[in-house]
N, C-alpha and C. Protein backbone atom coordinates (compact mmCIF):
# COMPACT_ATOMS: atom_id res chain seq x y z
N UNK A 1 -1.02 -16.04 5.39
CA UNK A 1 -2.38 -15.63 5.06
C UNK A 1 -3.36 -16.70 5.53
N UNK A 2 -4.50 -15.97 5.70
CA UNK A 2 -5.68 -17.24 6.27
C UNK A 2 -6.40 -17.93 4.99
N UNK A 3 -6.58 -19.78 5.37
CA UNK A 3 -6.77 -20.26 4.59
C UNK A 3 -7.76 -19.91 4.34
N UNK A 4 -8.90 -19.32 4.37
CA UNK A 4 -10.39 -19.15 3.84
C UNK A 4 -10.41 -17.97 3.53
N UNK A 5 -11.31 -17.32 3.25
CA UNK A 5 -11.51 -16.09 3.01
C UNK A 5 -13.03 -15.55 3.32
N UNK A 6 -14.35 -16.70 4.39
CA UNK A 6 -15.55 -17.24 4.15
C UNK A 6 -15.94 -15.67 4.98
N UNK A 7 -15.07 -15.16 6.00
CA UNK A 7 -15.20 -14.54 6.62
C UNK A 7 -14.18 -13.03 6.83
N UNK A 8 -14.77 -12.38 5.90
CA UNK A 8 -14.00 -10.92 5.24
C UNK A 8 -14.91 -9.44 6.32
N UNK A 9 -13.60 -8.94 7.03
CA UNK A 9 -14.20 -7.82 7.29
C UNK A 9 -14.33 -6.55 6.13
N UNK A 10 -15.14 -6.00 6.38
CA UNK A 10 -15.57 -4.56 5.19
C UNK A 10 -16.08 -3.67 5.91
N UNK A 11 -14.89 -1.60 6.59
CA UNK A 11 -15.02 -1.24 7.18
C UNK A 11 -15.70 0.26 6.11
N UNK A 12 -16.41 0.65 6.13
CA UNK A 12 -17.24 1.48 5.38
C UNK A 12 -17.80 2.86 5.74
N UNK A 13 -16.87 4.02 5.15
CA UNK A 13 -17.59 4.99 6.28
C UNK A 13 -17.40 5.93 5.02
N UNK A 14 -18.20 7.24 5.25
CA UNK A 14 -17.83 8.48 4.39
C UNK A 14 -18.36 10.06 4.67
N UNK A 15 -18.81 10.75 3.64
CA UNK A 15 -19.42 11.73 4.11
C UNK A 15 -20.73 11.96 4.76
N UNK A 16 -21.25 10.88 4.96
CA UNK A 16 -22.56 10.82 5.94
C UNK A 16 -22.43 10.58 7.14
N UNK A 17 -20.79 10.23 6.90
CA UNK A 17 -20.61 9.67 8.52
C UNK A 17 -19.64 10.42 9.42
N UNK A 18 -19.90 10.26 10.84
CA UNK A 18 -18.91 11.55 11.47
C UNK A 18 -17.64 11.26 10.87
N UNK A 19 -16.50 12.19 10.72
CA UNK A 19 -14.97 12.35 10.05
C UNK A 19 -14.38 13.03 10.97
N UNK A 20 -13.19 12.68 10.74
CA UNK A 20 -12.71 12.29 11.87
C UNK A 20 -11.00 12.98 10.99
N UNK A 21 -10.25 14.59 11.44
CA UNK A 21 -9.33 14.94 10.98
C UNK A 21 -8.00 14.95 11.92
N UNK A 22 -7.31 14.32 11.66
CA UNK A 22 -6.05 13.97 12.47
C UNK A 22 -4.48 14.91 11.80
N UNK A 23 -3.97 15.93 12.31
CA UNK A 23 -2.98 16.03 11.71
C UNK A 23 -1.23 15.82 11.92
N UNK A 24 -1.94 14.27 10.56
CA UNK A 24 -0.79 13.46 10.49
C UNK A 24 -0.80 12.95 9.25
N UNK A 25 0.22 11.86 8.66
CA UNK A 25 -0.25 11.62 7.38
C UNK A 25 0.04 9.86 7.52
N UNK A 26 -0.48 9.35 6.53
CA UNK A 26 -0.08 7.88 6.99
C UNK A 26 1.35 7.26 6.74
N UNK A 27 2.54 8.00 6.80
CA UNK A 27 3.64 7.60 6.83
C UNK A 27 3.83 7.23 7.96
N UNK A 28 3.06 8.03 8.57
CA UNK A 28 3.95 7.73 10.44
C UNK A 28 3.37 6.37 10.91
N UNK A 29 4.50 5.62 11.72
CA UNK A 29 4.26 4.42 12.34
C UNK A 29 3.75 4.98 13.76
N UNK A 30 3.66 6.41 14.34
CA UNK A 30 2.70 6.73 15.72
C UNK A 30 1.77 7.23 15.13
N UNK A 31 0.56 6.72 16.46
CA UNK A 31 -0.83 7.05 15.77
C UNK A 31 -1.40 7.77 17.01
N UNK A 32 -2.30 8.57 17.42
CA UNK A 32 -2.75 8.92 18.68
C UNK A 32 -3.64 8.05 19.52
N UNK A 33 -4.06 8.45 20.15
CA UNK A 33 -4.83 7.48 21.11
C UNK A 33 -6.18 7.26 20.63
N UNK A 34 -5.62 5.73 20.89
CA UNK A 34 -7.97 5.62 20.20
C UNK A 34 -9.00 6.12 20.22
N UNK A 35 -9.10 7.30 21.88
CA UNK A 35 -10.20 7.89 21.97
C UNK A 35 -10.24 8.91 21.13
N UNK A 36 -8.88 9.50 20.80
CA UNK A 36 -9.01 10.88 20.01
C UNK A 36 -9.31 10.42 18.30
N UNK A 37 -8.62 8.80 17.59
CA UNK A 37 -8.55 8.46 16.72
C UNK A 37 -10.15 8.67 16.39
N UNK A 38 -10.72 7.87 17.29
CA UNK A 38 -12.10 7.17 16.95
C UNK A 38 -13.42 8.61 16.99
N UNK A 39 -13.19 9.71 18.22
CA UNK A 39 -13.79 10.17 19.03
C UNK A 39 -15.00 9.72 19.67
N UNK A 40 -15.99 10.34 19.72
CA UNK A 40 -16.94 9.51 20.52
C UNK A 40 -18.58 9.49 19.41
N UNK A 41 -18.48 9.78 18.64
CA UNK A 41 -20.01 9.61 17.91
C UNK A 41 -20.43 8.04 17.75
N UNK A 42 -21.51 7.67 17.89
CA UNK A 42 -22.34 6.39 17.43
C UNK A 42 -21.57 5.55 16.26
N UNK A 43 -21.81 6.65 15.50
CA UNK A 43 -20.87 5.82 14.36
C UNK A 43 -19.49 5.74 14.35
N UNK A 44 -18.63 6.29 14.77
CA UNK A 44 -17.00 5.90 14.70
C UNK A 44 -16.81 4.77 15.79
N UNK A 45 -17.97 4.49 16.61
CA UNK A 45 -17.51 3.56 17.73
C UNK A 45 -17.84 2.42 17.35
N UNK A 46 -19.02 2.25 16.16
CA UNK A 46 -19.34 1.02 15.27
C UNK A 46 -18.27 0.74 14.72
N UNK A 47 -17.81 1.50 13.72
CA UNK A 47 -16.15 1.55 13.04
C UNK A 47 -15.48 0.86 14.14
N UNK A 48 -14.61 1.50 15.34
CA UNK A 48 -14.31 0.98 16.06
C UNK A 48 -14.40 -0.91 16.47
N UNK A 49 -15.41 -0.94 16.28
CA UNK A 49 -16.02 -2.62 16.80
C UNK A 49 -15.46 -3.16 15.66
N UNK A 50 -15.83 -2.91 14.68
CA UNK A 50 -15.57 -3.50 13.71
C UNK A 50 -14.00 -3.57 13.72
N UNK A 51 -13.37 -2.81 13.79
CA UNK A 51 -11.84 -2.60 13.41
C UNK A 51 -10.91 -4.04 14.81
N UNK A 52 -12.02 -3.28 16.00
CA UNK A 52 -10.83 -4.43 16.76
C UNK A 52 -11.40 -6.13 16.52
N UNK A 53 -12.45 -6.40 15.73
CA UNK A 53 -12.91 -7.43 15.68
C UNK A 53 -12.23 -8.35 14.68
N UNK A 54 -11.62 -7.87 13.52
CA UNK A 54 -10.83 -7.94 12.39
C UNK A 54 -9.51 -7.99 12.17
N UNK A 55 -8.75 -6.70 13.59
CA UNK A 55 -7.66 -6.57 13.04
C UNK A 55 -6.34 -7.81 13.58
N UNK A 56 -6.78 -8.57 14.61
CA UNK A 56 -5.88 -9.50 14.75
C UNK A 56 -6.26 -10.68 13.94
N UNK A 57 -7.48 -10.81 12.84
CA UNK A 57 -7.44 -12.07 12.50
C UNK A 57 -6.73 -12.41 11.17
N UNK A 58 -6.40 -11.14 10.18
CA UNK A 58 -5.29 -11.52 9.37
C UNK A 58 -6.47 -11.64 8.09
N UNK A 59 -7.76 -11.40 8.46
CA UNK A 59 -8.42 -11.63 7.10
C UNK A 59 -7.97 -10.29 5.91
N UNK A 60 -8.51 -10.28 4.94
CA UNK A 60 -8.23 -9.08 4.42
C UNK A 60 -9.42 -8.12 3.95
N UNK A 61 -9.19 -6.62 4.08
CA UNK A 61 -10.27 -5.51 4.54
C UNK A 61 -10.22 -5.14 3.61
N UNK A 62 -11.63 -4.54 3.12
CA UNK A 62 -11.67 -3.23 2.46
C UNK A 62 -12.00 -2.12 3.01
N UNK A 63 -11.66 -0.69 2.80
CA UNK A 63 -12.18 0.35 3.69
C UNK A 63 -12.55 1.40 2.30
N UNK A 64 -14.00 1.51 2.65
CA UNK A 64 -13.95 2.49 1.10
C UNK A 64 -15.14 4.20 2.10
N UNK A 65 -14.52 5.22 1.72
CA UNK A 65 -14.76 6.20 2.55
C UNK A 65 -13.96 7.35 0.97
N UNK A 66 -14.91 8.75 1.65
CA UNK A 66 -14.25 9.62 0.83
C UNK A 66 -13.39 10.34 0.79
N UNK A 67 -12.59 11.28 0.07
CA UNK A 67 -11.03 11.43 -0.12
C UNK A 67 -11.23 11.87 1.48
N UNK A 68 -10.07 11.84 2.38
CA UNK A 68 -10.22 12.80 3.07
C UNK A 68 -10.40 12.49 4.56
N UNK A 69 -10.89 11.55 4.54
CA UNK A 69 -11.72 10.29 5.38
C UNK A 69 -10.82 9.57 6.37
N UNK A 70 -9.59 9.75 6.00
CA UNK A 70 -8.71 8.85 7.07
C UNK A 70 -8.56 7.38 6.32
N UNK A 71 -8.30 6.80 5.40
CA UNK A 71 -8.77 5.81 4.95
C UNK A 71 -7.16 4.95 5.29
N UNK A 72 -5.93 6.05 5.33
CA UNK A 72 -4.42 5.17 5.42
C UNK A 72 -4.52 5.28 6.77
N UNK A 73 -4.74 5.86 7.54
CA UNK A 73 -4.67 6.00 8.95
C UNK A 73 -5.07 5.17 9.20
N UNK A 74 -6.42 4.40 9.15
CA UNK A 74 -7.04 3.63 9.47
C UNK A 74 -6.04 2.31 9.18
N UNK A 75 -5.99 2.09 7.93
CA UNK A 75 -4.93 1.11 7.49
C UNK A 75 -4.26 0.80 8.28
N UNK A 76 -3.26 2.01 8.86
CA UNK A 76 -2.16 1.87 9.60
C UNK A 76 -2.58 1.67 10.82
N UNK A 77 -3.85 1.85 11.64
CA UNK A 77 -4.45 1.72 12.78
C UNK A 77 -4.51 0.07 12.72
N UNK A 78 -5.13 -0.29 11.89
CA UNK A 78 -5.14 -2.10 12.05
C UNK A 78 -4.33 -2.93 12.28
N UNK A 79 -3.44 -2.59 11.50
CA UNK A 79 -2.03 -3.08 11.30
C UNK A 79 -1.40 -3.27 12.68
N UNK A 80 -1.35 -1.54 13.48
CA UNK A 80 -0.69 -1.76 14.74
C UNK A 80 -1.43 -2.58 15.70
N UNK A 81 -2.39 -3.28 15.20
CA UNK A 81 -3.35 -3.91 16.07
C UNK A 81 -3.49 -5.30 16.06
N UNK A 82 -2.61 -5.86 14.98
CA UNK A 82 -2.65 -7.25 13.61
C UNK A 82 -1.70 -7.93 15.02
N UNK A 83 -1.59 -9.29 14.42
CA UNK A 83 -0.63 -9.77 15.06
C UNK A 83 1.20 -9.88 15.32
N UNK A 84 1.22 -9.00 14.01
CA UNK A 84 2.64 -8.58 13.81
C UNK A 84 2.79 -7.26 13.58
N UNK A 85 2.85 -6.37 14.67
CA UNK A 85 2.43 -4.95 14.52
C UNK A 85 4.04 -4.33 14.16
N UNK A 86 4.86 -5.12 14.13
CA UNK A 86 6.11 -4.59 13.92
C UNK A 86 6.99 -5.09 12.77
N UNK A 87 6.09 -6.02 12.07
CA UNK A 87 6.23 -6.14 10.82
C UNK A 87 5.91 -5.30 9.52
N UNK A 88 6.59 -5.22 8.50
CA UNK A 88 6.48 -4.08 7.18
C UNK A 88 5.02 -4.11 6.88
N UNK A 89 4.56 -2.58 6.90
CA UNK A 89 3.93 -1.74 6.43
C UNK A 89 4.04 -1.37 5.11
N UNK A 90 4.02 -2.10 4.24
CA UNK A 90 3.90 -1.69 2.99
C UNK A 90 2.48 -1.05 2.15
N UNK A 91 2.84 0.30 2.11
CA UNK A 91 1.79 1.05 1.10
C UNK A 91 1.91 0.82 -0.78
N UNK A 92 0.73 1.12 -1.30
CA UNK A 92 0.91 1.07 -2.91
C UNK A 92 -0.15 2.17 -3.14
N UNK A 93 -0.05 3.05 -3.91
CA UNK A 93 -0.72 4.32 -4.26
C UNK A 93 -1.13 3.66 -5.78
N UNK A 94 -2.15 3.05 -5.54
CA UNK A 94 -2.84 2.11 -7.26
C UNK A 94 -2.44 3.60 -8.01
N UNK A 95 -3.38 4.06 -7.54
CA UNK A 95 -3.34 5.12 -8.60
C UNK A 95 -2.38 6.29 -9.54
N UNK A 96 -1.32 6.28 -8.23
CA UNK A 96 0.18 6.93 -8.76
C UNK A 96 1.05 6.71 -10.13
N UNK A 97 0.57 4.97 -9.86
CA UNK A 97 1.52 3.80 -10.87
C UNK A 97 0.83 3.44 -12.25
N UNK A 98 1.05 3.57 -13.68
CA UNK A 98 0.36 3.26 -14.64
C UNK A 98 0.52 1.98 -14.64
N UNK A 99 -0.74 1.34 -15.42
CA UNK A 99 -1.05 0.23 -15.30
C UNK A 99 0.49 -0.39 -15.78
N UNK A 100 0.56 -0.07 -16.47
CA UNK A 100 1.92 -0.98 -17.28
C UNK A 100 2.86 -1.40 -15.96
N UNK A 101 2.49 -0.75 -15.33
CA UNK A 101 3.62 -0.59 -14.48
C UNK A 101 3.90 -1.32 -13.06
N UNK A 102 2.29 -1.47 -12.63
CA UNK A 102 2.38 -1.78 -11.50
C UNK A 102 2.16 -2.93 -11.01
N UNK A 103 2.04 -4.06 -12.62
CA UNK A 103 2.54 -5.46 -11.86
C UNK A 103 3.94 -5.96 -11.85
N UNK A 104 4.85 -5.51 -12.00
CA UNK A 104 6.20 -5.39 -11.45
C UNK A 104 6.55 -4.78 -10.46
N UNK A 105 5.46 -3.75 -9.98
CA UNK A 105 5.70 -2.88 -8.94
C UNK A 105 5.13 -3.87 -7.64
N UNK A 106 4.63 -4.36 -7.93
CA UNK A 106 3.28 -5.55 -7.19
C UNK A 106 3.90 -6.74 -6.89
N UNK A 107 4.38 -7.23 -7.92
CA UNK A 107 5.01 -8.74 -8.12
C UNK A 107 6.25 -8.96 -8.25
N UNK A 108 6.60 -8.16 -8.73
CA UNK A 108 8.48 -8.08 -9.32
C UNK A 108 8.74 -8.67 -10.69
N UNK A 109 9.84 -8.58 -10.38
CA UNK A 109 9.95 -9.41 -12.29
C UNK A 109 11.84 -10.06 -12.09
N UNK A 110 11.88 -11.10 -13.06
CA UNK A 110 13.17 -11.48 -12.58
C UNK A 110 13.89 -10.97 -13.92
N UNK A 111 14.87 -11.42 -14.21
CA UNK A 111 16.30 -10.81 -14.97
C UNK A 111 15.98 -11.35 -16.55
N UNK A 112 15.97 -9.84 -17.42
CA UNK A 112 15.53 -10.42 -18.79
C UNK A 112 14.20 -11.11 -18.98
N UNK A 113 13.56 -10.28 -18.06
CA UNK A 113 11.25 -10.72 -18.32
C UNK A 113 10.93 -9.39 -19.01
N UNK A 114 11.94 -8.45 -19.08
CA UNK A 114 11.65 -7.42 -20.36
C UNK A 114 12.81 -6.40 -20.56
N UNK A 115 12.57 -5.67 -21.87
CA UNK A 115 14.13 -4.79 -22.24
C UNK A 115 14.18 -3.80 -20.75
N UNK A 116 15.29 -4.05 -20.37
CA UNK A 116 15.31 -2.97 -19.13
C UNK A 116 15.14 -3.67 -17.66
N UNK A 117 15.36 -5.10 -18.27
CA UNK A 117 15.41 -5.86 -16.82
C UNK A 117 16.36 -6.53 -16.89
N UNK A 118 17.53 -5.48 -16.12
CA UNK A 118 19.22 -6.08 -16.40
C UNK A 118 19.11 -7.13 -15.03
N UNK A 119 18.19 -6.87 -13.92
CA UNK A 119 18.38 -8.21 -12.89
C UNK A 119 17.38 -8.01 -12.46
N UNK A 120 17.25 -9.29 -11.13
CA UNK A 120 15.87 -9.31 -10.50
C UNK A 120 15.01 -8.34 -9.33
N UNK A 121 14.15 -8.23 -9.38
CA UNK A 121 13.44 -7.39 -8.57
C UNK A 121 12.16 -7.68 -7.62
N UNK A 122 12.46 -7.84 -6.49
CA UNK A 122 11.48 -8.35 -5.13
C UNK A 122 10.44 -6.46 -6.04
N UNK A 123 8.73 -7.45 -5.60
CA UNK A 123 7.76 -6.73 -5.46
C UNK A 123 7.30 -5.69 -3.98
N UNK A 124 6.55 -5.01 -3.88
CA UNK A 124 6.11 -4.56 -2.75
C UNK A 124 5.10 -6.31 -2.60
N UNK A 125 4.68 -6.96 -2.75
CA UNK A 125 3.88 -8.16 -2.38
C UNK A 125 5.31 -9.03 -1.19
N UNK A 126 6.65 -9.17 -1.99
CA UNK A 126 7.47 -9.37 -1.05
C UNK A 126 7.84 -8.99 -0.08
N UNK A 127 7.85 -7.42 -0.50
CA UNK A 127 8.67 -6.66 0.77
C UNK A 127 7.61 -6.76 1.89
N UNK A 128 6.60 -6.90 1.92
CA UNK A 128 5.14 -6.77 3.05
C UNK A 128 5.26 -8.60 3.49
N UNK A 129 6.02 -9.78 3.18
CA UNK A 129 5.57 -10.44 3.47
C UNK A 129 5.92 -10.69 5.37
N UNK A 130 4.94 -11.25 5.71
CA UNK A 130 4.81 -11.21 7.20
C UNK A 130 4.05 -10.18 7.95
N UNK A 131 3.76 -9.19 7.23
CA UNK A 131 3.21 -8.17 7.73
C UNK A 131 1.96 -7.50 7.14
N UNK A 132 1.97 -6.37 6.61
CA UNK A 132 0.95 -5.87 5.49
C UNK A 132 1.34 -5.07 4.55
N UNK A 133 0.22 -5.65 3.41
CA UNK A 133 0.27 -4.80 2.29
C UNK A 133 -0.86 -3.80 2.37
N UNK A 134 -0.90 -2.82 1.47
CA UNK A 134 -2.20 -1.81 1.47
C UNK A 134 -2.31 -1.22 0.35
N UNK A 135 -2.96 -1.78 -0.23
CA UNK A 135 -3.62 -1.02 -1.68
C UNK A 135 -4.31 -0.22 -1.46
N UNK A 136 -3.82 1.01 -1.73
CA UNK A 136 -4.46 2.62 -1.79
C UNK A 136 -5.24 2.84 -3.39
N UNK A 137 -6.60 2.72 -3.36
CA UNK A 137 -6.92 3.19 -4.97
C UNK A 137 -6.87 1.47 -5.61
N UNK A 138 -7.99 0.94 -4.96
CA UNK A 138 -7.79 -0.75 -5.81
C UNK A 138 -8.56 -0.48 -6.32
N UNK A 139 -9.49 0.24 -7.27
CA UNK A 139 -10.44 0.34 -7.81
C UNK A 139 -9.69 0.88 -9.49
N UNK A 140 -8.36 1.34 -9.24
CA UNK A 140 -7.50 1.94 -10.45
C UNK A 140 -7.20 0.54 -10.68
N UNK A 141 -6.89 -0.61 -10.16
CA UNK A 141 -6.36 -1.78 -10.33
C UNK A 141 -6.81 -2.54 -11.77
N UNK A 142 -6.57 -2.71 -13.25
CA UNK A 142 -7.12 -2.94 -14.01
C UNK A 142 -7.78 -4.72 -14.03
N UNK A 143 -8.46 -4.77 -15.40
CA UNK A 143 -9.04 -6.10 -14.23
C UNK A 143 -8.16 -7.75 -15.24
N UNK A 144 -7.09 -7.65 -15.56
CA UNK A 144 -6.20 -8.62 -15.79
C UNK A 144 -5.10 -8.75 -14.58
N UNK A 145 -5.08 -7.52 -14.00
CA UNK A 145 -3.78 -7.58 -12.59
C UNK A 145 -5.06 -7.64 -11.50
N UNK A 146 -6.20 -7.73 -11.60
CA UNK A 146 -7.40 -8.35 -10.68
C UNK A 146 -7.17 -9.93 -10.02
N UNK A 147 -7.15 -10.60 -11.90
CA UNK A 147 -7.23 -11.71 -11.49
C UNK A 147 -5.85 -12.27 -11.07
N UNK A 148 -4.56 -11.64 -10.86
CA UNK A 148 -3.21 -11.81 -10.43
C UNK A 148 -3.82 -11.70 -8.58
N UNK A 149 -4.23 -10.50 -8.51
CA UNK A 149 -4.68 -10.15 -6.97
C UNK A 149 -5.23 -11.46 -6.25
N UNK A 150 -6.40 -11.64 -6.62
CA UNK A 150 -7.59 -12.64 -6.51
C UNK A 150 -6.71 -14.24 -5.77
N UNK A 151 -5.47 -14.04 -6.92
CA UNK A 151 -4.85 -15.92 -6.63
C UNK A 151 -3.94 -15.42 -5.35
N UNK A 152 -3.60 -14.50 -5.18
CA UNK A 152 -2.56 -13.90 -3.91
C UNK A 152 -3.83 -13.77 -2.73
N UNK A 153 -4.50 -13.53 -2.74
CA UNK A 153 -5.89 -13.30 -1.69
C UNK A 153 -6.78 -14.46 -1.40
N UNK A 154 -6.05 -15.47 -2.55
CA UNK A 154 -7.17 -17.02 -2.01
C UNK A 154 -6.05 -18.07 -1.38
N UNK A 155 -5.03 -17.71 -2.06
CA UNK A 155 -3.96 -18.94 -1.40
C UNK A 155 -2.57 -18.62 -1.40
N UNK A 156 -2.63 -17.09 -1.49
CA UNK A 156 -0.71 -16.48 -1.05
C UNK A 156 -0.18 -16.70 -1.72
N UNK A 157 -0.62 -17.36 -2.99
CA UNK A 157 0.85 -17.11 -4.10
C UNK A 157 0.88 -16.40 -5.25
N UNK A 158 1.55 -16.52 -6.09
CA UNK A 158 2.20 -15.37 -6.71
C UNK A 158 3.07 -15.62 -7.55
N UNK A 159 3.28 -14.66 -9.15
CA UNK A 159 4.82 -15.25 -9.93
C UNK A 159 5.38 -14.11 -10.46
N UNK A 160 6.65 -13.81 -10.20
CA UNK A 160 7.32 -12.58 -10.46
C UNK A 160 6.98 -12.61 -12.07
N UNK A 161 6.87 -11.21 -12.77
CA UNK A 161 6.83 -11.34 -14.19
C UNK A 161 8.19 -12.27 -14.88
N UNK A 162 7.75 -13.07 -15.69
CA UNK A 162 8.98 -13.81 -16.33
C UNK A 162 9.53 -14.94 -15.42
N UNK A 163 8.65 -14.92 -13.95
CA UNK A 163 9.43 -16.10 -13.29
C UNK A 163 8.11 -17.66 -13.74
N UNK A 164 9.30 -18.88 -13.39
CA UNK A 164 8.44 -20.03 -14.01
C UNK A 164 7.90 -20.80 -12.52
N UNK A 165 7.91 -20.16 -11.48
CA UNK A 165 7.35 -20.44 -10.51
C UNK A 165 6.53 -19.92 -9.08
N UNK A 166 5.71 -20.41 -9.02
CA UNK A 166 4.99 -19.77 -7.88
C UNK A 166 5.67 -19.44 -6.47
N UNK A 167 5.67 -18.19 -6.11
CA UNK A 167 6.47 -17.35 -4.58
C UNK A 167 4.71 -17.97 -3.94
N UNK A 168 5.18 -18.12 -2.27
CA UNK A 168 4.27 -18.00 -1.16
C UNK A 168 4.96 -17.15 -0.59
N UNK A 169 3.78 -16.26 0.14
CA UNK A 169 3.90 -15.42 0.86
C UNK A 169 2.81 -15.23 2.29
N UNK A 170 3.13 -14.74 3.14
CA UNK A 170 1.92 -15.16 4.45
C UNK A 170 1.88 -13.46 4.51
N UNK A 171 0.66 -12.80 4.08
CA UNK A 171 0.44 -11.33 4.64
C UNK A 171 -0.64 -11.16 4.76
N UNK A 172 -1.22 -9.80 5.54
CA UNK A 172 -2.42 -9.50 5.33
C UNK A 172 -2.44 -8.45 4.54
N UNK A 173 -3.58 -8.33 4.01
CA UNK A 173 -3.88 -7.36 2.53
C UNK A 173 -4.77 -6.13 2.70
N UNK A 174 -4.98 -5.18 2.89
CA UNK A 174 -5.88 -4.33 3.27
C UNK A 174 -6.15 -3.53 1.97
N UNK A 175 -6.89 -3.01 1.38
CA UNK A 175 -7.56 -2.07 0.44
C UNK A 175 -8.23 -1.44 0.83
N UNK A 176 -8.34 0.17 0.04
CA UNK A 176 -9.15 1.17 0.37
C UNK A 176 -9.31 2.00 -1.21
N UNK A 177 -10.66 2.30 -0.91
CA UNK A 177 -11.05 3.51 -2.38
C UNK A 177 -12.07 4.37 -2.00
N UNK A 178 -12.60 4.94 -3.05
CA UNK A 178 -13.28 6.39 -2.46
C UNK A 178 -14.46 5.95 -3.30
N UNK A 179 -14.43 4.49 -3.73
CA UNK A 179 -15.84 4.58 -5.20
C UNK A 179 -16.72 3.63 -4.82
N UNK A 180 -17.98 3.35 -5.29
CA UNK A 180 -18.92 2.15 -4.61
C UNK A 180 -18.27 1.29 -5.66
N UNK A 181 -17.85 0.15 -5.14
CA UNK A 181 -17.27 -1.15 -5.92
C UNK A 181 -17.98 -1.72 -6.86
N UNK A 182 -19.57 -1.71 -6.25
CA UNK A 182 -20.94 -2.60 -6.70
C UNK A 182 -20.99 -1.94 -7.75
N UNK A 183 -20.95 -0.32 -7.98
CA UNK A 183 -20.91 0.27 -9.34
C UNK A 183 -20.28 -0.62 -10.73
N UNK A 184 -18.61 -0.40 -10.01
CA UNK A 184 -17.49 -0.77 -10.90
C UNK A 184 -18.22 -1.94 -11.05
N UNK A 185 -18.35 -2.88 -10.31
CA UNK A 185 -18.36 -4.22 -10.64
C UNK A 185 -20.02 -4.45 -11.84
N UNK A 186 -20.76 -3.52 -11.47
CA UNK A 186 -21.92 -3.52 -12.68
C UNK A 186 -21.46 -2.82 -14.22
N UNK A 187 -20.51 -1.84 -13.54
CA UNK A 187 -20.23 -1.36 -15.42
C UNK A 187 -18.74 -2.13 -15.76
N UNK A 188 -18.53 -3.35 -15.43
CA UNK A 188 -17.44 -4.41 -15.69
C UNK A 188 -16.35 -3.85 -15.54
N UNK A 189 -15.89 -3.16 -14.46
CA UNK A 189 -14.70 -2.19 -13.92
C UNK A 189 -13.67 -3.05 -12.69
N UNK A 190 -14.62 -4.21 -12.41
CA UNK A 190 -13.91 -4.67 -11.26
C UNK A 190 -14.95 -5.93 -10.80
N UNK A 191 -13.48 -7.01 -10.84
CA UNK A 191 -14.16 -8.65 -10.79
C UNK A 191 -15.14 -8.77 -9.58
N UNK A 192 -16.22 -9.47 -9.75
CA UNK A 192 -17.11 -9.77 -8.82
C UNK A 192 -16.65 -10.51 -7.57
N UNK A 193 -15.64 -11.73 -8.11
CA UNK A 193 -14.99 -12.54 -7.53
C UNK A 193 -14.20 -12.29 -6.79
N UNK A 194 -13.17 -11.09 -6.77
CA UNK A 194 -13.04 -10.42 -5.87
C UNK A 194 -13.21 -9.15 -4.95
N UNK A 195 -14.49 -9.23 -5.31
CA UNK A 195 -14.97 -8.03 -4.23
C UNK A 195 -15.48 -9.69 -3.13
N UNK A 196 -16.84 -10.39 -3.86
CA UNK A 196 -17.34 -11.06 -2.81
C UNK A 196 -16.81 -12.06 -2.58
N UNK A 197 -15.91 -12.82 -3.33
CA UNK A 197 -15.08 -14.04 -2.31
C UNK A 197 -14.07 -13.67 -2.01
N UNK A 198 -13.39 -12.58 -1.93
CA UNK A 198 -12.18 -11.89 -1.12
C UNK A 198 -12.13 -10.44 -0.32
N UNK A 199 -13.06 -9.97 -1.01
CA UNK A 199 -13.27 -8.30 0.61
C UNK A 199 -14.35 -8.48 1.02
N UNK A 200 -15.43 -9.34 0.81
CA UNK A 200 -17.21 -9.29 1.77
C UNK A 200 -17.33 -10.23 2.03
C-alpha cells in the first residue's frame, strides 16, 4: 500500500450522468474494450481520465454512482489497469454480511477468539493481499469496523479477531456506494476521517 494517502482519487458518476449498460456482471475477469466500456459522451471520457490517472498508482478509490451504474465493473476495470492486474480480485458485498459478521469476514479471526472458532481463519483483507480489495456498500460498514478500516488504509495493518498482533498487508482498496457520504458523515453514519484522509 502507498505510504500517504495526501493524494486520493474519487471517481463519481450517477443518474445525471451518461450510463453506461454492459451485459456482464462483475465476476468476470474479461471486460470489453474501452471504447465500448467508456463510450463516447463528455462525461464518461472525464471518468475515463480520471480512471487511467489513478489506476496504476495503488491509491485507494471511491466510486459512488447509482444502483445500476456499473460501479463493480468499473472496480474491476481499474484493477486490470493497477500494477498487478493478475493479482486477487477480491470482492465484499458490505451489505450482504451482518454487521456481526463481517469483521471476521474482513479480518479473520484466529482459533478460540469466539464459541465456533474451532481454528484459524485468513480474512478477505488477506486473501486480496498484493492485489485488490473492493468494498461493495461501504456506507453499510458500521462505524467501530470504520475505525478498523481507517488503520488498514493509513498504514496496511491489521489484527485478526483474537489475534495479539498486527498482519501487514500491501493492497489496493477500492470502495463503492450508491449514497452521498457527506450526508452519512453529517447524520454521524460514517467517520469523517475516513472519507477525507483516506477516499478525497
Amino acid at each position: 500500500m502507498p505510504g500517504a494517502f495526501c493524494c486520493i482519487g474519487r471517481i463519481s458518476y450517477g443518474s445525471h450522468h451518461s450510463r453506461f449498460k454492459i451485459g456482464l456482471t462483475d465476476r468476470v475477469s474479461i471486460l470489453p474494450p474501452s471504447t465500448l466500456f467508456f463510450g463516447s459522451s463528455a462525461m464518461m471520457q472525464t471518468i475515463r481520465q480520471k480512471v487511467e490517472k489513478v489506476a496504476s498508482s495503488g491509491v485507494p478509490i471511491l466510486i459512488q454512482g447509482d444502483n445500476g451504474t456499473g460501479k463493480g465493473l468499473l472496480a474491476r476495470f481499474i484493477h486490470n489497469r493497477s500494477v498487478a492486474p493478475d493479482a486477487a480480485f477480491v470482492k465484499v458485498n458490505c451489505a450482504a454480511i451482518p454487521g456481526t459478521l463481517l469483521e471476521s469476514e474482513l479480518f479473520g479471526y484466529e482459533k478460540g477468539a469466539f464459541t465456533g472458532a474451532y481454528s484459524c481463519k485468513a480474512g478477505r483483507v488477506e486473501l486480496a493481499d498484493g492485489g485488490t480489495l473492493f468494498l461493495d456498500g461501504i456506507d453499510e460498514i458500521d462505524m467501530s469496523l470504520q475505525a478498523k478500516l481507517l488503520q488498514l488504509l493509513q498504514d496496511g495493518q491489521f489484527s485478526r479477531i483474537g489475534g495479539q498482533e498486527d498482519r501487514q498487508v500491501h493492497l489496493r482498496v477500492i470502495c463503492a456506494t450508491n449514497r452521498h457520504l457527506e450526508q452519512d458523515i453529517t447524520q454521524g453514519r460514517f467517520r469523517q476521517d475516513l472519507f477525507t484522509g483516506s477516499m478525497w
